[in-house]
C-alpha atoms as a PDB file:
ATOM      1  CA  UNK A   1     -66.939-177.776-180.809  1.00  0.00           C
ATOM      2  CA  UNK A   2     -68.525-180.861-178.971  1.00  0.00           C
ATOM      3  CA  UNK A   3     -72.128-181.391-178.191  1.00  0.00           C
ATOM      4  CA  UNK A   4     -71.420-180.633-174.476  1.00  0.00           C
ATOM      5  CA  UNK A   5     -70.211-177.286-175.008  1.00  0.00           C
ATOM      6  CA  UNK A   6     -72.816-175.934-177.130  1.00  0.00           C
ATOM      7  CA  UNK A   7     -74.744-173.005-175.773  1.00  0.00           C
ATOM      8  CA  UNK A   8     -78.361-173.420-174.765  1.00  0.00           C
ATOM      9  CA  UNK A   9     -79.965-171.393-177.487  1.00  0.00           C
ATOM     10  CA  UNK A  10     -78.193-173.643-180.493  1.00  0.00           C
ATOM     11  CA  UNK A  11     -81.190-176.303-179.569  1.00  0.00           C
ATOM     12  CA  UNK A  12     -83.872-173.776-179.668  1.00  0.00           C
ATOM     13  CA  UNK A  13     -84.233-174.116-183.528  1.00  0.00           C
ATOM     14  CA  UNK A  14     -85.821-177.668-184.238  1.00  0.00           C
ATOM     15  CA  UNK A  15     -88.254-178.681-187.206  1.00  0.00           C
ATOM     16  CA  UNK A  16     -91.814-178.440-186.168  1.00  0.00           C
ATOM     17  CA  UNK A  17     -92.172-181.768-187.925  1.00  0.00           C
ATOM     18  CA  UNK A  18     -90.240-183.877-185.456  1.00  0.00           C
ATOM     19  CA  UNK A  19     -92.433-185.888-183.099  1.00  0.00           C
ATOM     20  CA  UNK A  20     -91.737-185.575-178.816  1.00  0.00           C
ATOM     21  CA  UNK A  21     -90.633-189.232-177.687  1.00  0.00           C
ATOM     22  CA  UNK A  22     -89.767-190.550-174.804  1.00  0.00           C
ATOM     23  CA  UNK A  23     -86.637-188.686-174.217  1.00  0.00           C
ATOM     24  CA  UNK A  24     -87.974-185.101-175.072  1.00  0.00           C
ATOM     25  CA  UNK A  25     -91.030-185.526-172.538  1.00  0.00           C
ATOM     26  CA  UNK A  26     -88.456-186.544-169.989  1.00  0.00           C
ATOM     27  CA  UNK A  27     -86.792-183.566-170.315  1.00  0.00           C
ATOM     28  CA  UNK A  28     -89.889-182.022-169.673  1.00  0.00           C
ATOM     29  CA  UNK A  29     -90.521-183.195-166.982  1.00  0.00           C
ATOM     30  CA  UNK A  30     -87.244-182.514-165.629  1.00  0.00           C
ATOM     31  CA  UNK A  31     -87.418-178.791-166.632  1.00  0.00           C
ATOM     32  CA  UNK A  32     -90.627-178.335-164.710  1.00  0.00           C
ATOM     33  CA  UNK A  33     -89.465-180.674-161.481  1.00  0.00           C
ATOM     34  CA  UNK A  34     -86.358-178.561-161.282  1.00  0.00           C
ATOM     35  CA  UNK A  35     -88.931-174.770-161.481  1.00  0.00           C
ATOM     36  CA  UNK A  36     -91.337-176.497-158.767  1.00  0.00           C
ATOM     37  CA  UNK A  37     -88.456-177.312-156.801  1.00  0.00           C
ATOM     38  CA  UNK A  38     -86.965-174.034-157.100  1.00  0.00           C
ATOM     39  CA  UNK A  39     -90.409-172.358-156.522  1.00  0.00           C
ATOM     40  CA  UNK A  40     -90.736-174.405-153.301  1.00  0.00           C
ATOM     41  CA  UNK A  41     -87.442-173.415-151.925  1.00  0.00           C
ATOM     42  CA  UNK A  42     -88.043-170.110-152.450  1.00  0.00           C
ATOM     43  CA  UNK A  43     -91.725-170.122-150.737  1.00  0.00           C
ATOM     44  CA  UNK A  44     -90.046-171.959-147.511  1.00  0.00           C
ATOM     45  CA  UNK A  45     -86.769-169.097-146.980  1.00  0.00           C
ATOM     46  CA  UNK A  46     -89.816-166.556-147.783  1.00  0.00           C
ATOM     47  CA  UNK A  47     -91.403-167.824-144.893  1.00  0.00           C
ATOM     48  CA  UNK A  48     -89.144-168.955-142.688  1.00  0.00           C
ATOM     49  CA  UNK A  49     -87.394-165.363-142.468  1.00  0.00           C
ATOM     50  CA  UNK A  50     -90.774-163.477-142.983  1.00  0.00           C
ATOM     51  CA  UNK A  51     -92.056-164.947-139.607  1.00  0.00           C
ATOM     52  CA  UNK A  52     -88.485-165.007-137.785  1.00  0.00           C
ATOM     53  CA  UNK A  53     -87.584-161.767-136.294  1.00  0.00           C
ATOM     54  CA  UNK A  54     -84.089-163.269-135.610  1.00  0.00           C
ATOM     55  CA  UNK A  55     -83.410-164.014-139.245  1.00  0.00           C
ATOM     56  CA  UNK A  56     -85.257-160.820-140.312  1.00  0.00           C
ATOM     57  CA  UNK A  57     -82.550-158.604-138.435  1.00  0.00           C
ATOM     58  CA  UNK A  58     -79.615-159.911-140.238  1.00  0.00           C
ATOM     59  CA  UNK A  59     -81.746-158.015-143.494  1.00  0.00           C
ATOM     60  CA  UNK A  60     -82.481-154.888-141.933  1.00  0.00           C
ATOM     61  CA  UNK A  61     -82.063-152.620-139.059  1.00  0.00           C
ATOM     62  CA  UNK A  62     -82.819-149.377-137.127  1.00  0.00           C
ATOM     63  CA  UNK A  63     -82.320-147.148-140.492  1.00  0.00           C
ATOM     64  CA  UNK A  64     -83.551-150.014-143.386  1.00  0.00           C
ATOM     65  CA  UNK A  65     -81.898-152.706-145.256  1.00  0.00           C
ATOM     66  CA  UNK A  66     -78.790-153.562-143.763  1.00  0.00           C
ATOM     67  CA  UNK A  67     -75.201-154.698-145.501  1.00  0.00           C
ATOM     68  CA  UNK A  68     -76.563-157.842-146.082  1.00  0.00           C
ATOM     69  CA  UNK A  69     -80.444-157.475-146.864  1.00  0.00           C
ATOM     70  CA  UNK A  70     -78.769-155.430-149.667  1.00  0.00           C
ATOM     71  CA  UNK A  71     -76.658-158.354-150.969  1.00  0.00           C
ATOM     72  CA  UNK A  72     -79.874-160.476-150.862  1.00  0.00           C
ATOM     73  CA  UNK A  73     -82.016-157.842-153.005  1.00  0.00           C
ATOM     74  CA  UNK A  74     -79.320-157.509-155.809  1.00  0.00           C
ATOM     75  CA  UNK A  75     -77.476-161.329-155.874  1.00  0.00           C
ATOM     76  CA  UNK A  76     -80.700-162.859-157.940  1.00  0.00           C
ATOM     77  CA  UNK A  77     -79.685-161.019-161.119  1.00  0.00           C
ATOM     78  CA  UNK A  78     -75.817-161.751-160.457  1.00  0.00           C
ATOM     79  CA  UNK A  79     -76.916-165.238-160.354  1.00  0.00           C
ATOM     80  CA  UNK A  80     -78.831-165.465-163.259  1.00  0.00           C
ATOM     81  CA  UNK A  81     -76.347-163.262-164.978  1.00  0.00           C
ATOM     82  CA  UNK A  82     -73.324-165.819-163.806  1.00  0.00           C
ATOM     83  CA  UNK A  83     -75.872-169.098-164.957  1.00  0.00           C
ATOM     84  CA  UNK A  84     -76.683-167.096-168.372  1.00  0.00           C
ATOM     85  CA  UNK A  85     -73.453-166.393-169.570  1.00  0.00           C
ATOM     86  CA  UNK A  86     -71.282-169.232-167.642  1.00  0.00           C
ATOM     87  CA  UNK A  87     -73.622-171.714-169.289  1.00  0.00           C
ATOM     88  CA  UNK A  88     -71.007-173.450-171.401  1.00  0.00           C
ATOM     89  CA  UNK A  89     -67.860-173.239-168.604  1.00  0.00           C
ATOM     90  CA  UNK A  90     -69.862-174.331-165.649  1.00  0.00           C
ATOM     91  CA  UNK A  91     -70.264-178.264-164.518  1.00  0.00           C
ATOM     92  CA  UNK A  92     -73.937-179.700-164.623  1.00  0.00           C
ATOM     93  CA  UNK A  93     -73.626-179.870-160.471  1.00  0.00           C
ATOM     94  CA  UNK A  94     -72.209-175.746-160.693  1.00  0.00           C
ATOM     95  CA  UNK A  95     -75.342-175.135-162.557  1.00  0.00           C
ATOM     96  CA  UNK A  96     -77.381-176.915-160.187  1.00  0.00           C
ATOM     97  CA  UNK A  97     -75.979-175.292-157.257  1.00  0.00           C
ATOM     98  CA  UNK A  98     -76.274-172.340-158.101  1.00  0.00           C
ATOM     99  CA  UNK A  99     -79.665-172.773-159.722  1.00  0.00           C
ATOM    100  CA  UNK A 100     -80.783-173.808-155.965  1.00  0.00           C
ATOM    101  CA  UNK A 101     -78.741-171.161-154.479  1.00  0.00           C
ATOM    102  CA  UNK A 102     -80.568-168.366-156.380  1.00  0.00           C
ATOM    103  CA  UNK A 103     -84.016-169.702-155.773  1.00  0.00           C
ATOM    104  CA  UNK A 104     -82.838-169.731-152.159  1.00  0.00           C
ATOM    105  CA  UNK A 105     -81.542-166.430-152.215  1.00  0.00           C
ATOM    106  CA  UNK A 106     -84.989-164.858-154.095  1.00  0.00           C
ATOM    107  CA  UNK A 107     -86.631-166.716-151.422  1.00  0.00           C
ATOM    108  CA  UNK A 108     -84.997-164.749-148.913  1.00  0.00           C
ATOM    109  CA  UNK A 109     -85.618-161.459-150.748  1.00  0.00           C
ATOM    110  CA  UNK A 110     -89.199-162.268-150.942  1.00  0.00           C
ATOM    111  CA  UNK A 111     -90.278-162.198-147.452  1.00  0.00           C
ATOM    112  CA  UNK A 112     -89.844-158.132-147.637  1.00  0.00           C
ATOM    113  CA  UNK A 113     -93.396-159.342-149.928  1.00  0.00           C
ATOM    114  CA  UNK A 114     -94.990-161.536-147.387  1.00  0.00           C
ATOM    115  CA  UNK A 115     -94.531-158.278-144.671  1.00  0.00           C
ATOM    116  CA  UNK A 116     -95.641-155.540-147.505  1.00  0.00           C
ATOM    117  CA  UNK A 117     -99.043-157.718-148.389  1.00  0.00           C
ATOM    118  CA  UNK A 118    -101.965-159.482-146.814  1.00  0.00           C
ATOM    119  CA  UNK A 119    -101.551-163.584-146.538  1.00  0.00           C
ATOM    120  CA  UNK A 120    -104.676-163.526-148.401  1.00  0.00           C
ATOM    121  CA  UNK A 121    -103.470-161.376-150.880  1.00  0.00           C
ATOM    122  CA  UNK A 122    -100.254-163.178-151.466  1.00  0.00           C
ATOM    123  CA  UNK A 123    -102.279-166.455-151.704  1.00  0.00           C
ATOM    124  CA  UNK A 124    -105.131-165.188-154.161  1.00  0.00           C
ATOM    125  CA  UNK A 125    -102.377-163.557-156.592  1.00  0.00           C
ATOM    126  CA  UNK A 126     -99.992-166.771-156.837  1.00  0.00           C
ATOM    127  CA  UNK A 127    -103.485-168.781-157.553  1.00  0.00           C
ATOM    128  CA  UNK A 128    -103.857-165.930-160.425  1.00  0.00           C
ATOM    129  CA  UNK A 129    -100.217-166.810-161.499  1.00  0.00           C
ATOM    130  CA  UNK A 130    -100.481-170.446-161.441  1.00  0.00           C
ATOM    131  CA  UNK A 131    -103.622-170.629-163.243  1.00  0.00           C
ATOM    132  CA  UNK A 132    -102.371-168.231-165.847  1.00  0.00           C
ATOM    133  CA  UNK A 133     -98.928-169.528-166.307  1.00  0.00           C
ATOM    134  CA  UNK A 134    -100.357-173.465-166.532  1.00  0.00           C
ATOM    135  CA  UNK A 135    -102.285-172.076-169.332  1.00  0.00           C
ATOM    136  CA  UNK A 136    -100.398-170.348-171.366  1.00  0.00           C
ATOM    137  CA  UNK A 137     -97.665-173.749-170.947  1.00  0.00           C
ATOM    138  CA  UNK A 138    -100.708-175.782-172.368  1.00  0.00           C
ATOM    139  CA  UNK A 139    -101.047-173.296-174.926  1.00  0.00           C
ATOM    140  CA  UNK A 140     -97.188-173.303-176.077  1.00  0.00           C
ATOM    141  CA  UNK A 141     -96.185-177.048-175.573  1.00  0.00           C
ATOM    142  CA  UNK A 142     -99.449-178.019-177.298  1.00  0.00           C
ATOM    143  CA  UNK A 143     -99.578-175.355-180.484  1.00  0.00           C
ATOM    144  CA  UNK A 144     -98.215-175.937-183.931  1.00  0.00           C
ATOM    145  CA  UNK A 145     -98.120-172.144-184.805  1.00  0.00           C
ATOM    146  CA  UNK A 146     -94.287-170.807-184.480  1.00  0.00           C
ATOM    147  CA  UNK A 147     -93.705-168.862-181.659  1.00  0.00           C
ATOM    148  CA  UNK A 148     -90.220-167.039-182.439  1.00  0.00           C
ATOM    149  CA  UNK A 149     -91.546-163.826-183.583  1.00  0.00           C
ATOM    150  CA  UNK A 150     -94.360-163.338-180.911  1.00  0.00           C
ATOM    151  CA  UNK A 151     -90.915-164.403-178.555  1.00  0.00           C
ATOM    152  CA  UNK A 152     -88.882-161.521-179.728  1.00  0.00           C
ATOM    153  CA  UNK A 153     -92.089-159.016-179.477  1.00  0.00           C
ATOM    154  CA  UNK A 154     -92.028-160.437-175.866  1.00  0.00           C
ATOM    155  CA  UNK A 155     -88.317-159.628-175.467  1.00  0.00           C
ATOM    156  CA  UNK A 156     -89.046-156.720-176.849  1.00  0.00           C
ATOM    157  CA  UNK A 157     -91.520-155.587-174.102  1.00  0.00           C
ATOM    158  CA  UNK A 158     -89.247-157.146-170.994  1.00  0.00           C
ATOM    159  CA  UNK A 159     -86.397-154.255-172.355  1.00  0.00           C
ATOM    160  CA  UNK A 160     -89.504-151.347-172.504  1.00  0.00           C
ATOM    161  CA  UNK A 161     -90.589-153.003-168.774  1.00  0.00           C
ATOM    162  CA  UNK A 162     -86.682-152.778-167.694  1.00  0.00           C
ATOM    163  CA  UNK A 163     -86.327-148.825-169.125  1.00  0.00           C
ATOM    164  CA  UNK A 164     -89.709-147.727-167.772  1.00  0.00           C
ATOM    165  CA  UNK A 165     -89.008-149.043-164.291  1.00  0.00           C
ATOM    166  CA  UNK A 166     -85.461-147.007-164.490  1.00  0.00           C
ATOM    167  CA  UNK A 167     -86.933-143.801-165.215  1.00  0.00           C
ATOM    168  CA  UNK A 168     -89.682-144.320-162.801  1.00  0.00           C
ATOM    169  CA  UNK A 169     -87.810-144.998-159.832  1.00  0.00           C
ATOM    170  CA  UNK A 170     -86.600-141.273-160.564  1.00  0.00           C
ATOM    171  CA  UNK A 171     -90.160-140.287-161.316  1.00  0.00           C
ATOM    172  CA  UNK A 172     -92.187-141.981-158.755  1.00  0.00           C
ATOM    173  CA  UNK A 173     -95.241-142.383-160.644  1.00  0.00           C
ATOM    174  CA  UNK A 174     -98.010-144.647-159.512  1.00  0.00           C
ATOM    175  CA  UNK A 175    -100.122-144.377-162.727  1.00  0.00           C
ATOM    176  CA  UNK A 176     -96.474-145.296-164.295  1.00  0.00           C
ATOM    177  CA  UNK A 177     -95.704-148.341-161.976  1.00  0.00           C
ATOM    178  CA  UNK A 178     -99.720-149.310-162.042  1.00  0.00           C
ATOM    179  CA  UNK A 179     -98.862-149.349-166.625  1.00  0.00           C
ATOM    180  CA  UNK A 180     -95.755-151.306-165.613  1.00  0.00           C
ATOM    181  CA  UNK A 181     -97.562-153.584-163.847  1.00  0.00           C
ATOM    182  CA  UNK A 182    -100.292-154.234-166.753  1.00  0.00           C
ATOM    183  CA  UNK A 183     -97.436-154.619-169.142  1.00  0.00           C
ATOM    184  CA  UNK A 184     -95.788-156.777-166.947  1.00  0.00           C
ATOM    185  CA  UNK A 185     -98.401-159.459-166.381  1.00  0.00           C
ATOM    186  CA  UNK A 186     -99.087-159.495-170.318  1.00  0.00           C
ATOM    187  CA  UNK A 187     -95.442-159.902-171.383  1.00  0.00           C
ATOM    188  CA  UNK A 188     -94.437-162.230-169.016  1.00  0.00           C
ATOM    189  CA  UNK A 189     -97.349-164.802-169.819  1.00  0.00           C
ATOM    190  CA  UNK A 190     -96.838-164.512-173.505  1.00  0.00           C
ATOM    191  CA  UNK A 191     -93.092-165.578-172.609  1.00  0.00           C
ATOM    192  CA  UNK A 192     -93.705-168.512-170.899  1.00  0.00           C
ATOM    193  CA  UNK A 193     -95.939-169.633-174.076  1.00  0.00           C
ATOM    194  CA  UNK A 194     -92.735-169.055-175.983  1.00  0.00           C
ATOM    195  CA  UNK A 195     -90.749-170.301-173.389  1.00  0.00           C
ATOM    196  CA  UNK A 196     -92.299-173.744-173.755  1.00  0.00           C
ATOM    197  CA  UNK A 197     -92.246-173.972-177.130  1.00  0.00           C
ATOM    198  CA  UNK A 198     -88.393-173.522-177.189  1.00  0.00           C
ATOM    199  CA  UNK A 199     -87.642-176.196-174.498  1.00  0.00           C
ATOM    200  CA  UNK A 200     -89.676-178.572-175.741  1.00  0.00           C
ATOM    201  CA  UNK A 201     -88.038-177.739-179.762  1.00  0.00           C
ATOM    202  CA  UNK A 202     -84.405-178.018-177.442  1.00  0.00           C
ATOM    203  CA  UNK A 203     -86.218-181.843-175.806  1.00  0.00           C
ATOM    204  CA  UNK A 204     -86.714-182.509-179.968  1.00  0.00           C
ATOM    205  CA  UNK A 205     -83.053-181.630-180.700  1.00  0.00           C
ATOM    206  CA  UNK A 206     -81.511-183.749-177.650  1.00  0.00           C
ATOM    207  CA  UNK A 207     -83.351-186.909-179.147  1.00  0.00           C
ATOM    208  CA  UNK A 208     -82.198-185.821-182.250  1.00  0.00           C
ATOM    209  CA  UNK A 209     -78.961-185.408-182.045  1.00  0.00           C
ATOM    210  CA  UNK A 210     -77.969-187.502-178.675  1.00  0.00           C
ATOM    211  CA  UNK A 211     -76.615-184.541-176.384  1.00  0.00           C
ATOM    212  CA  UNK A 212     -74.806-186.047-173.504  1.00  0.00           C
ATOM    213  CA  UNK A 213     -76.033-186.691-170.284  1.00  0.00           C
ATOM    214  CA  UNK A 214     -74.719-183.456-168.578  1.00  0.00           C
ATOM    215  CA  UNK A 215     -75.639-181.193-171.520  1.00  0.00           C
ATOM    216  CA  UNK A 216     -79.240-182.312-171.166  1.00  0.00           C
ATOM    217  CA  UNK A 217     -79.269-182.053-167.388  1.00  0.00           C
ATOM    218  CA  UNK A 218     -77.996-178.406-168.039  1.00  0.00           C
ATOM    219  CA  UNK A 219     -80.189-177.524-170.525  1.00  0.00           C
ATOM    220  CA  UNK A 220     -82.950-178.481-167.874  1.00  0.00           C
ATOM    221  CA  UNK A 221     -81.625-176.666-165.424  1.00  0.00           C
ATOM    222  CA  UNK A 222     -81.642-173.571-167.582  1.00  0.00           C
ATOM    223  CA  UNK A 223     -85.127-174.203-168.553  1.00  0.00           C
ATOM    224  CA  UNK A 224     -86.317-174.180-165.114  1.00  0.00           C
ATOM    225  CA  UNK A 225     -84.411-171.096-164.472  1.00  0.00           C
ATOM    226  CA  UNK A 226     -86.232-169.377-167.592  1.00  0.00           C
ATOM    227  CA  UNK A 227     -89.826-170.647-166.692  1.00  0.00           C
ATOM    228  CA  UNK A 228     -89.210-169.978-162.714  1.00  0.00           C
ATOM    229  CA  UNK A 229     -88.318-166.129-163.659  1.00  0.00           C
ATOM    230  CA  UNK A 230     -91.818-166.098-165.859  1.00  0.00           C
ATOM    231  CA  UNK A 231     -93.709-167.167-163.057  1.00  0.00           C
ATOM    232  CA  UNK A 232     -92.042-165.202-160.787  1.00  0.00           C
ATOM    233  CA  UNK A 233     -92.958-161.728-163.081  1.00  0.00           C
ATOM    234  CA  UNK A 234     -96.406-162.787-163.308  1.00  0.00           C
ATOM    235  CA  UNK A 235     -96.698-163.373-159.409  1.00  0.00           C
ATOM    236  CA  UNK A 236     -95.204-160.137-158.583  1.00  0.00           C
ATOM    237  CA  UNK A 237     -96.761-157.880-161.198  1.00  0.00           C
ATOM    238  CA  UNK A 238    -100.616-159.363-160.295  1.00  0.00           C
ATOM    239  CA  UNK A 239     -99.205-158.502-156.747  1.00  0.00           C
ATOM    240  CA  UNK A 240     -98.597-154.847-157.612  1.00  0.00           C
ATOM    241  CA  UNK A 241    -101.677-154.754-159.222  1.00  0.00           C
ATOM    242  CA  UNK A 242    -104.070-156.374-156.705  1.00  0.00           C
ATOM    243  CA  UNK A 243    -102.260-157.077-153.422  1.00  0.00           C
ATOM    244  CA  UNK A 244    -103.602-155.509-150.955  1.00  0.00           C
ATOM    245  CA  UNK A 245    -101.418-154.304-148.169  1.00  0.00           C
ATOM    246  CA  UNK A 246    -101.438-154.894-144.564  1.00  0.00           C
ATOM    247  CA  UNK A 247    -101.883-151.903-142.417  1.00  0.00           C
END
C-alpha cells in the first residue's frame, strides 16, 4: 500500500517526542481555514434561505417539510458517511467538493434554527461555542498529556448521546432532551481537545514520513470535517439548552 492510499486514522499515532515544524503547522492551518470556510458557508445558505420566503418554500409547504426539505435534513450524515468511508477511493478535489457541498447543505438545514430561535439567541450561543471550542483547541494542540483514552471515553458518550436521542424521539421527554443536551455540550468539547491532538500527531507524521501532496490536502480536509461537526454539536446543544425561542 502507498502513502496516498492510507486511511486517515494510520497518522493519528505519532511519538509525543517529535517537534511541529513548518510543515505540520501548515497543515494546521489548513485544517482550520478549510472548518472556517465551511462554517461560513454554512452561516450564509442559513441565512440566505432563513430570510427568503421563495427559497424557504422549496423546504416546506402547507402540511411541513416537503420532498426536498427532507433530503436537506438527512443528506449531512450521507455526506459525512460517503467522506468517512470513501476516504481512501475519493480524489483530493471529490473530497473537497463534497466537503463544501455538505457544509452547504447543513447550511441549508440550519435556517429551520434561525426561524425556531431569537437572533439574539442564536448569536449569544455561537459566542458560547466559539469561546468554548477555541479553548479547549488551545488546550489539546498545546498539552503533552495523551489524549487517546479521554478520546475513546468521548466516543463513548457520542454512541450514549446517539441511543438516548433514539429512544427519546419515541418518548418525548424534555427532562430527557434537556440531559441530552448537558451531555452533549460536555462530550463534544472534550472531542475537539482530542480532536486537535490527533491532527496535529497526523501534521507530525506527514513531516515525518513525506505524505504526498494530495494525501495531506485530504487529510486536511477530513480534519476540518471532524472539528466543523464538534463545533457544530456544541452550537446546537448550548442552543437547546439556552436559546430562547421566538414567539
Amino acid at each position: 500500500m502507498d502513502d496516498q492510499s492510507k486511511p486517515y486514522s494510520d497518522y493519528t499515532v505519532i511519538g509525543s517526542e517529535v517537534k511541529t515544524g513548518t510543515l505540520s503547522k501548515t497543515f494546521m492551518a489548513s485544517v482550520f481555514t478549510w472548518m472556517f470556510t465551511a462554517l461560513g458557508l454554512s452561516a450564509v445558505m442559513a441565512y440566505l434561505f432563513a430570510n427568503n420566503l421563495y427559497l424557504m418554500s422549496f423546504l416546506v409547504n402547507e402540511t411541513g417539510l416537503s420532498i426536498v426539505g427532507w433530503i436537506v435534513m438527512f443528506a449531512p450524515l450521507g455526506f459525512v458517511m460517503l467522506m468517512s468511508f470513501g476516504f481512501n477511493r475519493l480524489s483530493a478535489p471529490a473530497m473537497t467538493g463534497l466537503f463544501l457541498l455538505y457544509a452547504a447543505v447543513n447550511g441549508i438545514s440550519f435556517s429551520f434554527i434561525l426561524l425556531t430561535y431569537t437572533a439574539a439567541s442564536v448569536v449569544g450561543c455561537f459566542a458560547a461555542a466559539a469561546a468554548m471550542f477555541g479553548i479547549m483547541a488551545v488546550l489539546g494542540y498545546t498539552t503533552n498529556q495523551d489524549l487517546t483514552k479521554f478520546g475513546r471515553l468521548m466516543m463513548m458518550g457520542v454512541i450514549g448521546i446517539v441511543i438516548a436521542t433514539v429512544i427519546n424521539w419515541f418518548m418525548g421527554s424534555e427532562r430527557m432532551d434537556y440531559i441530552i443536551s448537558i451531555v452533549g455540550v460536555a462530550v463534544f468539547t472534550g472531542l475537539t481537545a482530542y480532536d486537535v491532538q490527533k491532527l496535529k500527531h497526523i501534521g507530525m507524521g506527514i513531516e515525518q514520513e513525506g505524505l504526498p501532496a494530495v494525501g495531506v490536502k485530504k487529510a486536511a480536509i477530513f480534519g476540518a470535517l471532524s472539528l466543523y461537526l464538534d463545533f457544530i454539536m456544541i452550537f446546537v446543544y448550548l442552543l437547546r439548552l439556552f436559546g430562547g425561542r421566538r414567539d
